[in-house]
PDB file of N, CA and C in Angstrom:
ATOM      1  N   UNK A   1       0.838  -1.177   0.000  1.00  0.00           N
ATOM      2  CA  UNK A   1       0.000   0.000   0.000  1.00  0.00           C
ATOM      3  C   UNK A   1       0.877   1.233   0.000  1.00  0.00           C
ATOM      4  N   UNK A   2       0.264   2.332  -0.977  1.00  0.00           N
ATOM      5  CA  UNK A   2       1.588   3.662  -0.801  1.00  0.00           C
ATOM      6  C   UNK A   2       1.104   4.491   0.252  1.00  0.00           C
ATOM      7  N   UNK A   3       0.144   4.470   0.942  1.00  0.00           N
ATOM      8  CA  UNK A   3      -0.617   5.169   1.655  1.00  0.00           C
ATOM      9  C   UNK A   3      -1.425   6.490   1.069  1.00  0.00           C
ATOM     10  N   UNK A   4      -1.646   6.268   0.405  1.00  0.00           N
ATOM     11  CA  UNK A   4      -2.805   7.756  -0.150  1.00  0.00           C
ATOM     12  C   UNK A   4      -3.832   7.173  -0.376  1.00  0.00           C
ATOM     13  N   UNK A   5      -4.951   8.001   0.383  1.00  0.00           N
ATOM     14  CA  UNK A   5      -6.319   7.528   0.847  1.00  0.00           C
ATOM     15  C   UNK A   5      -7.027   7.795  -0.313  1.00  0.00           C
ATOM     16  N   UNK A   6      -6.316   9.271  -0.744  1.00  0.00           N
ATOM     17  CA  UNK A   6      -7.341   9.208  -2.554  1.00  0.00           C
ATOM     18  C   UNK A   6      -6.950   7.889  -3.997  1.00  0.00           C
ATOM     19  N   UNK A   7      -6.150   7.346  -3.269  1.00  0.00           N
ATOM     20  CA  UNK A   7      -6.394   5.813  -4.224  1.00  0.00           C
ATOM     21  C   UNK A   7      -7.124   4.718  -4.046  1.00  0.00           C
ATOM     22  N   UNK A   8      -7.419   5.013  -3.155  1.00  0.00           N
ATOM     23  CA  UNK A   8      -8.085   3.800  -2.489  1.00  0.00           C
ATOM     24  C   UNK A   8      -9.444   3.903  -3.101  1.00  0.00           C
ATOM     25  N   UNK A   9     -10.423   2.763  -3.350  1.00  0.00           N
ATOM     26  CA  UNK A   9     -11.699   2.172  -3.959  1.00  0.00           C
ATOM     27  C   UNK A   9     -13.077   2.876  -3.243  1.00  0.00           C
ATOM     28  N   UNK A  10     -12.636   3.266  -1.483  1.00  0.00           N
ATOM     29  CA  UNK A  10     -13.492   3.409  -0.991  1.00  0.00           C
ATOM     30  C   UNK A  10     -13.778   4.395  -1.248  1.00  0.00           C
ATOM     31  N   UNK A  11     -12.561   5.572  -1.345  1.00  0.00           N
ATOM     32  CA  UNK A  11     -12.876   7.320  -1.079  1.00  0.00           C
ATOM     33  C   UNK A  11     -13.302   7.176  -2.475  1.00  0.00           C
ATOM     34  N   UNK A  12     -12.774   6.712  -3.668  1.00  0.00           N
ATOM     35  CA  UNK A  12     -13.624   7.061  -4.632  1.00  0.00           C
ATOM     36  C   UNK A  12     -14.977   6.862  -5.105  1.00  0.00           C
ATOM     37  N   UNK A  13     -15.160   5.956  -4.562  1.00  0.00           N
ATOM     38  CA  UNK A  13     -16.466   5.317  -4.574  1.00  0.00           C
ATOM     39  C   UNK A  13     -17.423   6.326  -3.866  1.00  0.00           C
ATOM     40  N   UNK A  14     -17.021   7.058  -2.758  1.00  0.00           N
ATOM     41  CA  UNK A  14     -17.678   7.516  -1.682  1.00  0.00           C
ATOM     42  C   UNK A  14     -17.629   9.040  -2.033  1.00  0.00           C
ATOM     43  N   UNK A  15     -16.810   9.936  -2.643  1.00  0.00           N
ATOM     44  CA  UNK A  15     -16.322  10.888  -3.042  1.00  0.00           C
ATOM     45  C   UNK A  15     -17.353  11.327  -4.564  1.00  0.00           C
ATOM     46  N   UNK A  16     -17.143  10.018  -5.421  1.00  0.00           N
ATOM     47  CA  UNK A  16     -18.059   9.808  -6.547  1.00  0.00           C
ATOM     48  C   UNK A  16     -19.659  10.018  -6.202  1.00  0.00           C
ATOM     49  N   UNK A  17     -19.979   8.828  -5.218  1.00  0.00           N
ATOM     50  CA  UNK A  17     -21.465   9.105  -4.634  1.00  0.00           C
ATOM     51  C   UNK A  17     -21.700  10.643  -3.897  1.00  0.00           C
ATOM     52  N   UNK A  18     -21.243  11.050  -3.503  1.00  0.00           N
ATOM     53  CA  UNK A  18     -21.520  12.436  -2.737  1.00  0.00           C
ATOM     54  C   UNK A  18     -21.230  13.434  -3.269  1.00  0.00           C
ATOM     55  N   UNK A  19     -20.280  13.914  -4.470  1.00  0.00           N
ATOM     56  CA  UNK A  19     -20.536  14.499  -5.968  1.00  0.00           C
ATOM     57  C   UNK A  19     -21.623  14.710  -6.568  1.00  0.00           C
ATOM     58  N   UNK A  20     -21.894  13.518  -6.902  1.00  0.00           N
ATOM     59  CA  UNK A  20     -23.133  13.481  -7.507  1.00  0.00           C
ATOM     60  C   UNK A  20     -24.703  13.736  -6.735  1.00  0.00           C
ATOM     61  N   UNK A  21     -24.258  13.791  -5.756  1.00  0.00           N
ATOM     62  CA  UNK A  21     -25.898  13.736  -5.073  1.00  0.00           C
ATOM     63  C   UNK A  21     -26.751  12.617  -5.402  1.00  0.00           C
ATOM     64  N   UNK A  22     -25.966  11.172  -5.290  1.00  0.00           N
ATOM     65  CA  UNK A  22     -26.656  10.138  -5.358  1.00  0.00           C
ATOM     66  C   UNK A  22     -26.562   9.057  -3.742  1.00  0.00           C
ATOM     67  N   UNK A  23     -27.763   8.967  -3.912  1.00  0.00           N
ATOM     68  CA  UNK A  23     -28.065   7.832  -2.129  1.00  0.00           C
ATOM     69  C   UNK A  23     -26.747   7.256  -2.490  1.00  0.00           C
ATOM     70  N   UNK A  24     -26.552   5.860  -1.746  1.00  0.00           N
ATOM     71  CA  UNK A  24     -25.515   4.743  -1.791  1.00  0.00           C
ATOM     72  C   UNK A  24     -25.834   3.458  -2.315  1.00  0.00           C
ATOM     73  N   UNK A  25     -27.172   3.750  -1.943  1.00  0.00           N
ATOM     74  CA  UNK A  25     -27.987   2.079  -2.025  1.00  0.00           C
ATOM     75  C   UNK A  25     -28.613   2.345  -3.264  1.00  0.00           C
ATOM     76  N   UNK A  26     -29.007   3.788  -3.856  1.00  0.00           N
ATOM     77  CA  UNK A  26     -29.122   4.057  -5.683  1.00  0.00           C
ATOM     78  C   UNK A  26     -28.703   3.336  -6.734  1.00  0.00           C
ATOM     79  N   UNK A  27     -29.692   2.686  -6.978  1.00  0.00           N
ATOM     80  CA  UNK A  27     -29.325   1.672  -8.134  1.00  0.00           C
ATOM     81  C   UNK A  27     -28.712   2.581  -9.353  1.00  0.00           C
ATOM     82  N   UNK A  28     -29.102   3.709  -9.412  1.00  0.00           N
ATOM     83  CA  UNK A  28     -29.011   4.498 -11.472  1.00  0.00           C
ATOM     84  C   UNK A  28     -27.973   3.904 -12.203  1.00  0.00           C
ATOM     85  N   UNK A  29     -26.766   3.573 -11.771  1.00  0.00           N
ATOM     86  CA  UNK A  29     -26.156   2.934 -12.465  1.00  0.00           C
ATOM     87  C   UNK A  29     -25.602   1.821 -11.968  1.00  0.00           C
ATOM     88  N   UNK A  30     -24.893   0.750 -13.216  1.00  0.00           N
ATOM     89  CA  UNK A  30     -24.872  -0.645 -13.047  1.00  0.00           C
ATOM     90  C   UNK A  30     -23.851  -1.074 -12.135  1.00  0.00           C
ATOM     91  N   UNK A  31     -23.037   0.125 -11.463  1.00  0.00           N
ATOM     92  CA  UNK A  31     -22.067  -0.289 -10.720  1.00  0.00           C
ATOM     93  C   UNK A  31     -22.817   0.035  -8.990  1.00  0.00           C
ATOM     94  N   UNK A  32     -23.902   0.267  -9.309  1.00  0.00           N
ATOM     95  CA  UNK A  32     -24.741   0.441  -7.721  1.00  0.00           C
ATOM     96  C   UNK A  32     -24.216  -0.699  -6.799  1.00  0.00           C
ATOM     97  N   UNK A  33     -24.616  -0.475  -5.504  1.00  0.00           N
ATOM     98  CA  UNK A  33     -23.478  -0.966  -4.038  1.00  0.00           C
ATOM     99  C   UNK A  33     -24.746  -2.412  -3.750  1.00  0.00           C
ATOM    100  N   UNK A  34     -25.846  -1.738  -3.199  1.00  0.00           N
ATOM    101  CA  UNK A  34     -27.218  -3.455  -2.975  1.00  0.00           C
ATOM    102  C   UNK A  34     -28.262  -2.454  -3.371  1.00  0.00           C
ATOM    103  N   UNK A  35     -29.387  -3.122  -3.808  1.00  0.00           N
ATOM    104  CA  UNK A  35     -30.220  -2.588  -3.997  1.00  0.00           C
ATOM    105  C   UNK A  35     -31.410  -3.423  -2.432  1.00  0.00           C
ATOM    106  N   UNK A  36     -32.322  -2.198  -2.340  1.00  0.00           N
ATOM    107  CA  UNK A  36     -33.112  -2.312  -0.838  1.00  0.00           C
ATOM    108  C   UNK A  36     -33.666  -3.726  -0.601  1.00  0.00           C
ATOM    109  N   UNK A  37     -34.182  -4.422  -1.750  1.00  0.00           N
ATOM    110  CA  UNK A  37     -34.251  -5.470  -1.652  1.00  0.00           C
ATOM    111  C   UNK A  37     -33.594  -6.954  -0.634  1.00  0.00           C
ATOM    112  N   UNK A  38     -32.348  -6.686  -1.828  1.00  0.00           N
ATOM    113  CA  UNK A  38     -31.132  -7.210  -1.392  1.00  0.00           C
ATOM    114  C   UNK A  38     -31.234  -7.331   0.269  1.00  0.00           C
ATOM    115  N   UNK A  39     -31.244  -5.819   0.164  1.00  0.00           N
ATOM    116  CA  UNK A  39     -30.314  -5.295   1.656  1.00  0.00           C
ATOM    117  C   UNK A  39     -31.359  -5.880   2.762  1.00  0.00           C
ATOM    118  N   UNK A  40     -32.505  -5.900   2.488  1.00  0.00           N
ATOM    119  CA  UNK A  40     -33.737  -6.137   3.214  1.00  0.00           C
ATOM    120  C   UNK A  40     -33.674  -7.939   3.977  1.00  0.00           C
ATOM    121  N   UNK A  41     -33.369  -8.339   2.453  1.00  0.00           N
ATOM    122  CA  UNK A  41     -33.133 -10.108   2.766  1.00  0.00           C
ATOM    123  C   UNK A  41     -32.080  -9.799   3.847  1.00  0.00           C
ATOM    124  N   UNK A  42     -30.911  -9.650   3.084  1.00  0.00           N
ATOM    125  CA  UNK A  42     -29.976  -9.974   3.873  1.00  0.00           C
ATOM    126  C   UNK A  42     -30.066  -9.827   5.687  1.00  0.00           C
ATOM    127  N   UNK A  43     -30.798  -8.679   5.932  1.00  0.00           N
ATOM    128  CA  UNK A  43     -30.777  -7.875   7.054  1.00  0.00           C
ATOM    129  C   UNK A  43     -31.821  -9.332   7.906  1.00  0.00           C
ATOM    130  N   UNK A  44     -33.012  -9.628   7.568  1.00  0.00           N
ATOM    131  CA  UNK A  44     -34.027 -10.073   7.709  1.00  0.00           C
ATOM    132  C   UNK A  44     -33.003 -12.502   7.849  1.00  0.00           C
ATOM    133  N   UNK A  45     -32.466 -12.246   6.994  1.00  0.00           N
ATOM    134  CA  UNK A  45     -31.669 -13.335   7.088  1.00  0.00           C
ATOM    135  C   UNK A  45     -30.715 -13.349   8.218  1.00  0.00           C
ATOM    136  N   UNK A  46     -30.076 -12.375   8.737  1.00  0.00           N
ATOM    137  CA  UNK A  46     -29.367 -12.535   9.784  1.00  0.00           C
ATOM    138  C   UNK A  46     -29.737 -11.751  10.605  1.00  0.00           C
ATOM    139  N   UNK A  47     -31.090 -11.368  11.072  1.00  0.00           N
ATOM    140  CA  UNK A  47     -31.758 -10.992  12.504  1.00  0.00           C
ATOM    141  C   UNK A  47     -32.231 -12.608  12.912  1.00  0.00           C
ATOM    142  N   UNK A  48     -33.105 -13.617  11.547  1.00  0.00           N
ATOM    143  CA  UNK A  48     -33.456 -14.927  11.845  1.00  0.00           C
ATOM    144  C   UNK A  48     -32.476 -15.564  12.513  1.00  0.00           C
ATOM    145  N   UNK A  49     -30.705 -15.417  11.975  1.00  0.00           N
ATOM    146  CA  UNK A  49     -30.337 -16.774  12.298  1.00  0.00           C
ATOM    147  C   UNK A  49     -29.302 -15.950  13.624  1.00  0.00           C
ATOM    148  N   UNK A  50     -29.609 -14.987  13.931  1.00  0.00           N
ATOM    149  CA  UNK A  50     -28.816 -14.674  15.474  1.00  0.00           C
ATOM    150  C   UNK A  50     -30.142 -14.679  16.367  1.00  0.00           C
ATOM    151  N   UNK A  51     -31.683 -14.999  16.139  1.00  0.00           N
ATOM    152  CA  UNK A  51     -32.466 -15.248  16.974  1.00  0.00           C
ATOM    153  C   UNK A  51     -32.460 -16.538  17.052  1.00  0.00           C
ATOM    154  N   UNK A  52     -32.462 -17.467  16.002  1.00  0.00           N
ATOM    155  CA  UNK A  52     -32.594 -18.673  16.457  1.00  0.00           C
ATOM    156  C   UNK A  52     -30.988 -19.656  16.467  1.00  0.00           C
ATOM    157  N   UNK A  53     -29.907 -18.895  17.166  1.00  0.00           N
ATOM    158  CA  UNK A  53     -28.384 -18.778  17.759  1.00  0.00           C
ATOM    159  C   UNK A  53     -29.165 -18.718  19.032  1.00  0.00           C
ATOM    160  N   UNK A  54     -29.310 -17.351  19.554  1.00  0.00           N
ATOM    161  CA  UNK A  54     -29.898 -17.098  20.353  1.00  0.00           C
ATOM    162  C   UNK A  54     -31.046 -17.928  21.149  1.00  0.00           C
ATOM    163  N   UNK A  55     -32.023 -18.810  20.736  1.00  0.00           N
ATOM    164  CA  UNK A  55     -32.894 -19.581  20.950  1.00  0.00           C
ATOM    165  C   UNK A  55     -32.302 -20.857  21.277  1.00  0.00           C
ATOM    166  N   UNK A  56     -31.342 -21.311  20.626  1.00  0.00           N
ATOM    167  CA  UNK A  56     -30.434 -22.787  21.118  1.00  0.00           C
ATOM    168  C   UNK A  56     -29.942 -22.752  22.300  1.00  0.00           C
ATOM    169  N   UNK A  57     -29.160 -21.215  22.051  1.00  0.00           N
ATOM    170  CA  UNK A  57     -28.305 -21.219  23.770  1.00  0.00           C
ATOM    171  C   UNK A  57     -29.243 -20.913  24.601  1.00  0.00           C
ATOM    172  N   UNK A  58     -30.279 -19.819  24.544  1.00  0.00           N
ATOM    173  CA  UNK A  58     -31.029 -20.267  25.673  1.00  0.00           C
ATOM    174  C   UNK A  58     -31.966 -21.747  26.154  1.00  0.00           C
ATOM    175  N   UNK A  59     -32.234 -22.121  25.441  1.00  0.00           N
ATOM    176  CA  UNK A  59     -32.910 -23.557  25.293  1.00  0.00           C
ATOM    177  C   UNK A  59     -31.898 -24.675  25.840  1.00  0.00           C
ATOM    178  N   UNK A  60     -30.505 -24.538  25.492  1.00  0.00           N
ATOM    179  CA  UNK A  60     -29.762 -25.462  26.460  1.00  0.00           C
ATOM    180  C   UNK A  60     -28.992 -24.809  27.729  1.00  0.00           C
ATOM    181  N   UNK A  61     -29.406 -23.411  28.269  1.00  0.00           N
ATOM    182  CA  UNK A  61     -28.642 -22.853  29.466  1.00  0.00           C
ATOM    183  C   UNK A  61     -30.048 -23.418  30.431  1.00  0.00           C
ATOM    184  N   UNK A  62     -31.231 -23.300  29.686  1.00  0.00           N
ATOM    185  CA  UNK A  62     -32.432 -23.546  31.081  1.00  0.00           C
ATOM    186  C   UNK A  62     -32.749 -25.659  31.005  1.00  0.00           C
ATOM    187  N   UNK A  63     -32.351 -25.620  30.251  1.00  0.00           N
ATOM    188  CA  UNK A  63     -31.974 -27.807  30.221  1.00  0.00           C
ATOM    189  C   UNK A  63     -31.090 -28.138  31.461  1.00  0.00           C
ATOM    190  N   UNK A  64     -29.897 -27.242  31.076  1.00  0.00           N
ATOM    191  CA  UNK A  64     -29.246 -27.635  32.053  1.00  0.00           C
ATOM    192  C   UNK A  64     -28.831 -27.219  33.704  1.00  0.00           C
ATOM    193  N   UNK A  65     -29.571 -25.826  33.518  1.00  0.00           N
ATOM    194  CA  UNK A  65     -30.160 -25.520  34.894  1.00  0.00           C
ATOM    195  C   UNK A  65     -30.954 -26.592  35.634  1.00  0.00           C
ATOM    196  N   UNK A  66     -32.178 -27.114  34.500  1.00  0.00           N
ATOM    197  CA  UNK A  66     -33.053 -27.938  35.038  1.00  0.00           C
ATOM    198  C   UNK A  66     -32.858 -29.373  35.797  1.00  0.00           C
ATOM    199  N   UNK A  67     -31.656 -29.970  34.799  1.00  0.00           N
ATOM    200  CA  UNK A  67     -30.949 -31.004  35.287  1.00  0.00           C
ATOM    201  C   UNK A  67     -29.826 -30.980  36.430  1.00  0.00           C
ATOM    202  N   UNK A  68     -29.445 -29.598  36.459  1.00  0.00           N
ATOM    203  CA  UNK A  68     -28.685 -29.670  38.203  1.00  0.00           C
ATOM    204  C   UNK A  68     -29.852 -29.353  39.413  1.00  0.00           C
ATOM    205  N   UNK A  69     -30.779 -29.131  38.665  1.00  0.00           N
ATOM    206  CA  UNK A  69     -31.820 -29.153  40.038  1.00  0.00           C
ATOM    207  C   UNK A  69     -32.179 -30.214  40.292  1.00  0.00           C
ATOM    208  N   UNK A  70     -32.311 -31.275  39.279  1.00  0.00           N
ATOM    209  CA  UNK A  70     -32.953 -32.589  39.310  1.00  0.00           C
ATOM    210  C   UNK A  70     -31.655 -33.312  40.202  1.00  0.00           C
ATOM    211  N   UNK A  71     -30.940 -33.219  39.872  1.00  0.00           N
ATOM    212  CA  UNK A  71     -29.708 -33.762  40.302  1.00  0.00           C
ATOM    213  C   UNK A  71     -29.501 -33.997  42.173  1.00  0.00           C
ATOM    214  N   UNK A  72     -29.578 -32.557  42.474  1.00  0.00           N
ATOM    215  CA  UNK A  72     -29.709 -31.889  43.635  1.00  0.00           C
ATOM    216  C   UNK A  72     -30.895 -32.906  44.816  1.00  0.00           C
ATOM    217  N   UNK A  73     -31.967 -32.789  43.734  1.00  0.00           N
ATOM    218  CA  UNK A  73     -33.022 -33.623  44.425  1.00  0.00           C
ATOM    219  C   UNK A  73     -32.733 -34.477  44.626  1.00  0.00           C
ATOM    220  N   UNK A  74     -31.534 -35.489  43.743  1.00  0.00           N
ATOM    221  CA  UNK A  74     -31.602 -36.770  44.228  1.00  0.00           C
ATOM    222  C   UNK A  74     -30.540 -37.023  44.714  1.00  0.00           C
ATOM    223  N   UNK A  75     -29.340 -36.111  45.263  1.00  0.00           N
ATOM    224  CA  UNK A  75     -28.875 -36.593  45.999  1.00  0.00           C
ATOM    225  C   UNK A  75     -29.354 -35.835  47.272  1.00  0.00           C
ATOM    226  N   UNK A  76     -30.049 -34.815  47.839  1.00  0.00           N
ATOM    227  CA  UNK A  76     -30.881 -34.497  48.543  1.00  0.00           C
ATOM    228  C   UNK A  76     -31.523 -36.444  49.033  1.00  0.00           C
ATOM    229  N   UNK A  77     -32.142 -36.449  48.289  1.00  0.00           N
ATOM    230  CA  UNK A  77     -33.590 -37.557  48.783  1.00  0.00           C
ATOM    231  C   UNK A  77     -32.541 -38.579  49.348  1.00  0.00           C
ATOM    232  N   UNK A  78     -30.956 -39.296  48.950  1.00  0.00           N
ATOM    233  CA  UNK A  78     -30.656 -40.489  49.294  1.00  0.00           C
ATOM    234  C   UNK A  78     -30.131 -39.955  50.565  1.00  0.00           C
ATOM    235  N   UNK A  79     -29.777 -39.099  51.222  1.00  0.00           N
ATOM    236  CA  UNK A  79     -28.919 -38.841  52.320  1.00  0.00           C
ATOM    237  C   UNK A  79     -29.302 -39.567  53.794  1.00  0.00           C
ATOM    238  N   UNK A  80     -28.381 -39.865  54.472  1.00  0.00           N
ATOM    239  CA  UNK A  80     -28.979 -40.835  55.801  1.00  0.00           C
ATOM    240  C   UNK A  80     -29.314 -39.790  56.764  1.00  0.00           C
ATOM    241  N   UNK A  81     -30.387 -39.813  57.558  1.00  0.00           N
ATOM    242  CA  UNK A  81     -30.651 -39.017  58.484  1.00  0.00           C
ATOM    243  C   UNK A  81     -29.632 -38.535  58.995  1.00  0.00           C
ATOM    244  N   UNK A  82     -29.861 -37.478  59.643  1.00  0.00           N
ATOM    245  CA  UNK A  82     -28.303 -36.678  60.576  1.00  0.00           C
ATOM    246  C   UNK A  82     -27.365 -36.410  59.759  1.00  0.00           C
ATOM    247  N   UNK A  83     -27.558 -36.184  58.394  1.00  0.00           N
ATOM    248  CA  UNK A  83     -26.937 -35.280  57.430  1.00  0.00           C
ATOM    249  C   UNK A  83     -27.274 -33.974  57.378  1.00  0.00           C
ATOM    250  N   UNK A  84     -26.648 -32.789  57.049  1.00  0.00           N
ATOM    251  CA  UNK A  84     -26.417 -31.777  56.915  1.00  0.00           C
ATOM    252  C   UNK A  84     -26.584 -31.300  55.587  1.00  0.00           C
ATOM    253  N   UNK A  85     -27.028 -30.264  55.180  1.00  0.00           N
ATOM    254  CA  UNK A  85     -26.932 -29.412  53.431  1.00  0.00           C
ATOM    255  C   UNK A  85     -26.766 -28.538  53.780  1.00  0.00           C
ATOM    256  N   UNK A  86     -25.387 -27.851  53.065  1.00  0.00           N
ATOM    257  CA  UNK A  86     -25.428 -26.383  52.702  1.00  0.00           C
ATOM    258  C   UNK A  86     -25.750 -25.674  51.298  1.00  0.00           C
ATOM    259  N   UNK A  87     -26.654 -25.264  50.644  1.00  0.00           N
ATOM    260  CA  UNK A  87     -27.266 -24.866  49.496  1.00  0.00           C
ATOM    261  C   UNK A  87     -25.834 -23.395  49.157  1.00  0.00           C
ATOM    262  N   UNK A  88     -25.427 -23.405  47.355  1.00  0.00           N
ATOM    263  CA  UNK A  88     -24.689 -22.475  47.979  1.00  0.00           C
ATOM    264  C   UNK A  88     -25.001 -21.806  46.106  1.00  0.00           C
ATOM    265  N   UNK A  89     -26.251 -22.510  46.196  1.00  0.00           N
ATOM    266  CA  UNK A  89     -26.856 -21.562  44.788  1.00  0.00           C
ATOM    267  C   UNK A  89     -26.568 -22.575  43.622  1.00  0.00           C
ATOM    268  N   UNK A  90     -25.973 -21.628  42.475  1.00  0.00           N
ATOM    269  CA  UNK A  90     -25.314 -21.879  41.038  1.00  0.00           C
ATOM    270  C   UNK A  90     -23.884 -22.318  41.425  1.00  0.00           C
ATOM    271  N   UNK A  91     -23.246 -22.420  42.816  1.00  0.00           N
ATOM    272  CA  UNK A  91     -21.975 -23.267  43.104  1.00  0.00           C
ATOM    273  C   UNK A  91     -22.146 -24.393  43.301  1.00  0.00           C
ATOM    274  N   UNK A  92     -22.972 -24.964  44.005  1.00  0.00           N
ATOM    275  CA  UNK A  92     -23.185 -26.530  44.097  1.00  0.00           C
ATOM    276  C   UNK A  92     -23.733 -26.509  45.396  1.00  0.00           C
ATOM    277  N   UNK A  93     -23.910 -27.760  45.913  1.00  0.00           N
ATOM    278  CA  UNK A  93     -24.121 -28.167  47.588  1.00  0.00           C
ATOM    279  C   UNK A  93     -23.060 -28.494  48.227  1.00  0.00           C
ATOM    280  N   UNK A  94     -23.256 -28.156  49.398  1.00  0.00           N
ATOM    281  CA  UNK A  94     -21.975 -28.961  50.653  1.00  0.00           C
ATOM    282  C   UNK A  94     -22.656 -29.693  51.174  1.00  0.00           C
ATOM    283  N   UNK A  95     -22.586 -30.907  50.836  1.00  0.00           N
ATOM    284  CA  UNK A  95     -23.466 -31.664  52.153  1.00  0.00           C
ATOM    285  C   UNK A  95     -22.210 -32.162  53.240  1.00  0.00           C
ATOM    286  N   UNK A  96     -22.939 -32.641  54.030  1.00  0.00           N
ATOM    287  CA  UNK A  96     -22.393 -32.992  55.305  1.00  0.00           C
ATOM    288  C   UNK A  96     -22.717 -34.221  55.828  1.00  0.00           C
ATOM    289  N   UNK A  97     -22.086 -35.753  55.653  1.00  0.00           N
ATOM    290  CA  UNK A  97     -23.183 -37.042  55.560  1.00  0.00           C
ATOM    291  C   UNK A  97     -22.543 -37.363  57.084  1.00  0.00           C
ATOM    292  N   UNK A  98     -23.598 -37.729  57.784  1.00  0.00           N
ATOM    293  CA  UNK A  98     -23.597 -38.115  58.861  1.00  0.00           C
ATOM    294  C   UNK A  98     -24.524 -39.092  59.664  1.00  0.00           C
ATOM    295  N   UNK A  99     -24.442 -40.186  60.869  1.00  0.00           N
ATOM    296  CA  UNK A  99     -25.524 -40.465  61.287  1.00  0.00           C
ATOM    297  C   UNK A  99     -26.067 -40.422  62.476  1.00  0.00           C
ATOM    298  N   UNK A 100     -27.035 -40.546  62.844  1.00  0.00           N
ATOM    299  CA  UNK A 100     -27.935 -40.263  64.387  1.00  0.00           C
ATOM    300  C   UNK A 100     -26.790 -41.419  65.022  1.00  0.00           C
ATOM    301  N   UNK A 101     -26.420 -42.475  65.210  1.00  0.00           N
ATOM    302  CA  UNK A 101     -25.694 -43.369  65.647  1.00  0.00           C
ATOM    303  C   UNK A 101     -24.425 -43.223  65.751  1.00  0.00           C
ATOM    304  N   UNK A 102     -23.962 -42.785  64.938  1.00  0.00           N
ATOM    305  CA  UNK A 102     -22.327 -42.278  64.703  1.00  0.00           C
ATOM    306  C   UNK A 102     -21.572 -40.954  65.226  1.00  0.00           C
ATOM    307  N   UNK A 103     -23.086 -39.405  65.199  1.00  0.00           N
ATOM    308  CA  UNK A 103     -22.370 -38.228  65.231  1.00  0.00           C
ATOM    309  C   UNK A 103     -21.932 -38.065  63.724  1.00  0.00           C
ATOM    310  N   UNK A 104     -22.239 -36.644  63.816  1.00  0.00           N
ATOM    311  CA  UNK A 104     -21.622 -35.962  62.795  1.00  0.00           C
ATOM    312  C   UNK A 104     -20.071 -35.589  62.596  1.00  0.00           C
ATOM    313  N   UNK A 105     -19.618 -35.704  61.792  1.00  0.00           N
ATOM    314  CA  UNK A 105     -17.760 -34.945  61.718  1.00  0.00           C
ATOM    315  C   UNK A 105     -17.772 -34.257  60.811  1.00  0.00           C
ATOM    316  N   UNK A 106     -16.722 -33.135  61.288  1.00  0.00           N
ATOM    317  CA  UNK A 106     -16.646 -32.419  59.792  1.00  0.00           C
ATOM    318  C   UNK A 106     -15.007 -32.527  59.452  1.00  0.00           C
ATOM    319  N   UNK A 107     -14.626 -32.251  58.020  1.00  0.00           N
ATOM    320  CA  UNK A 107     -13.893 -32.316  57.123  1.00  0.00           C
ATOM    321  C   UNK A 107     -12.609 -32.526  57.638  1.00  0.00           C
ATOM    322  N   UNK A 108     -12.705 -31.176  59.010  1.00  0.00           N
ATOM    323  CA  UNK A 108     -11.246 -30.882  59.909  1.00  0.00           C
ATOM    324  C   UNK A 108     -11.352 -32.588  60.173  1.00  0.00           C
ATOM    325  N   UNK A 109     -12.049 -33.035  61.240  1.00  0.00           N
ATOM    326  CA  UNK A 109     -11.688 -34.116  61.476  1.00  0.00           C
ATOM    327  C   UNK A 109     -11.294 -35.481  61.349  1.00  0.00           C
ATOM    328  N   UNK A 110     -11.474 -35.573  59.381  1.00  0.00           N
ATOM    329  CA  UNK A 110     -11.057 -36.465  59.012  1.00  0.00           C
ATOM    330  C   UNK A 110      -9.353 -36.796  58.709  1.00  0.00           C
ATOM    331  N   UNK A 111      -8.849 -35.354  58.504  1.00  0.00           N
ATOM    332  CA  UNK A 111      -7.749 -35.350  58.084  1.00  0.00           C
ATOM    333  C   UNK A 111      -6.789 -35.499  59.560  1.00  0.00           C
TER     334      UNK A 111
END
């Protein structure tokens, strides 16, 4: 590149259109940029496919929300009495397994 901006495709192109007092998207002649049509699909083609982008990832962020709740429940439901839960959201659970017969311990005391 020599660096001069008045060679370049764009300024002339852009320099040419604004000379003339012609839109951009002006078809009048055969070297016109899109015509509204065009531009319309295109626009209308990729609002569809970043909504339904958009529609997948949300559709598998609330699946799999759903399945760590399910999850939760069941190791919730198997726990032996005189267990402990700490709920700690979208981090996970702490449980604490323990029994009425045994006493509870915690973590310190295993090590």
């Amino acid at each position: 590149m020599d660096g001069d901006f008045r060679r370049s495709w764009f300024w002339a192109t852009y320099l040419a259109t604004v000379r003339h007092g012609r839109h951009i998207l002006d078809r009048t002649d055969k070297g016109g940029l899109m015509d509204y049509a065009v531009l319309m699909a295109s626009a209308t083609a990729t609002t569809g496919a970043l909504c339904g982008l958009g529609g997948i990832w949300l559709r598998g962020r609330i699946q799999r929300h759903r399945l760590r709740e399910e999850a939760r429940r069941d190791h919730v439901r198997r726990l032996p009495p005189g267990s402990r839960l700490l709920d700690l959201g979208r981090h996970g659970v702490i449980i604490e397994v323990g029994g009425a017969e045994r006493g509870l311990r915690s973590s310190a005391d295993e090590r």
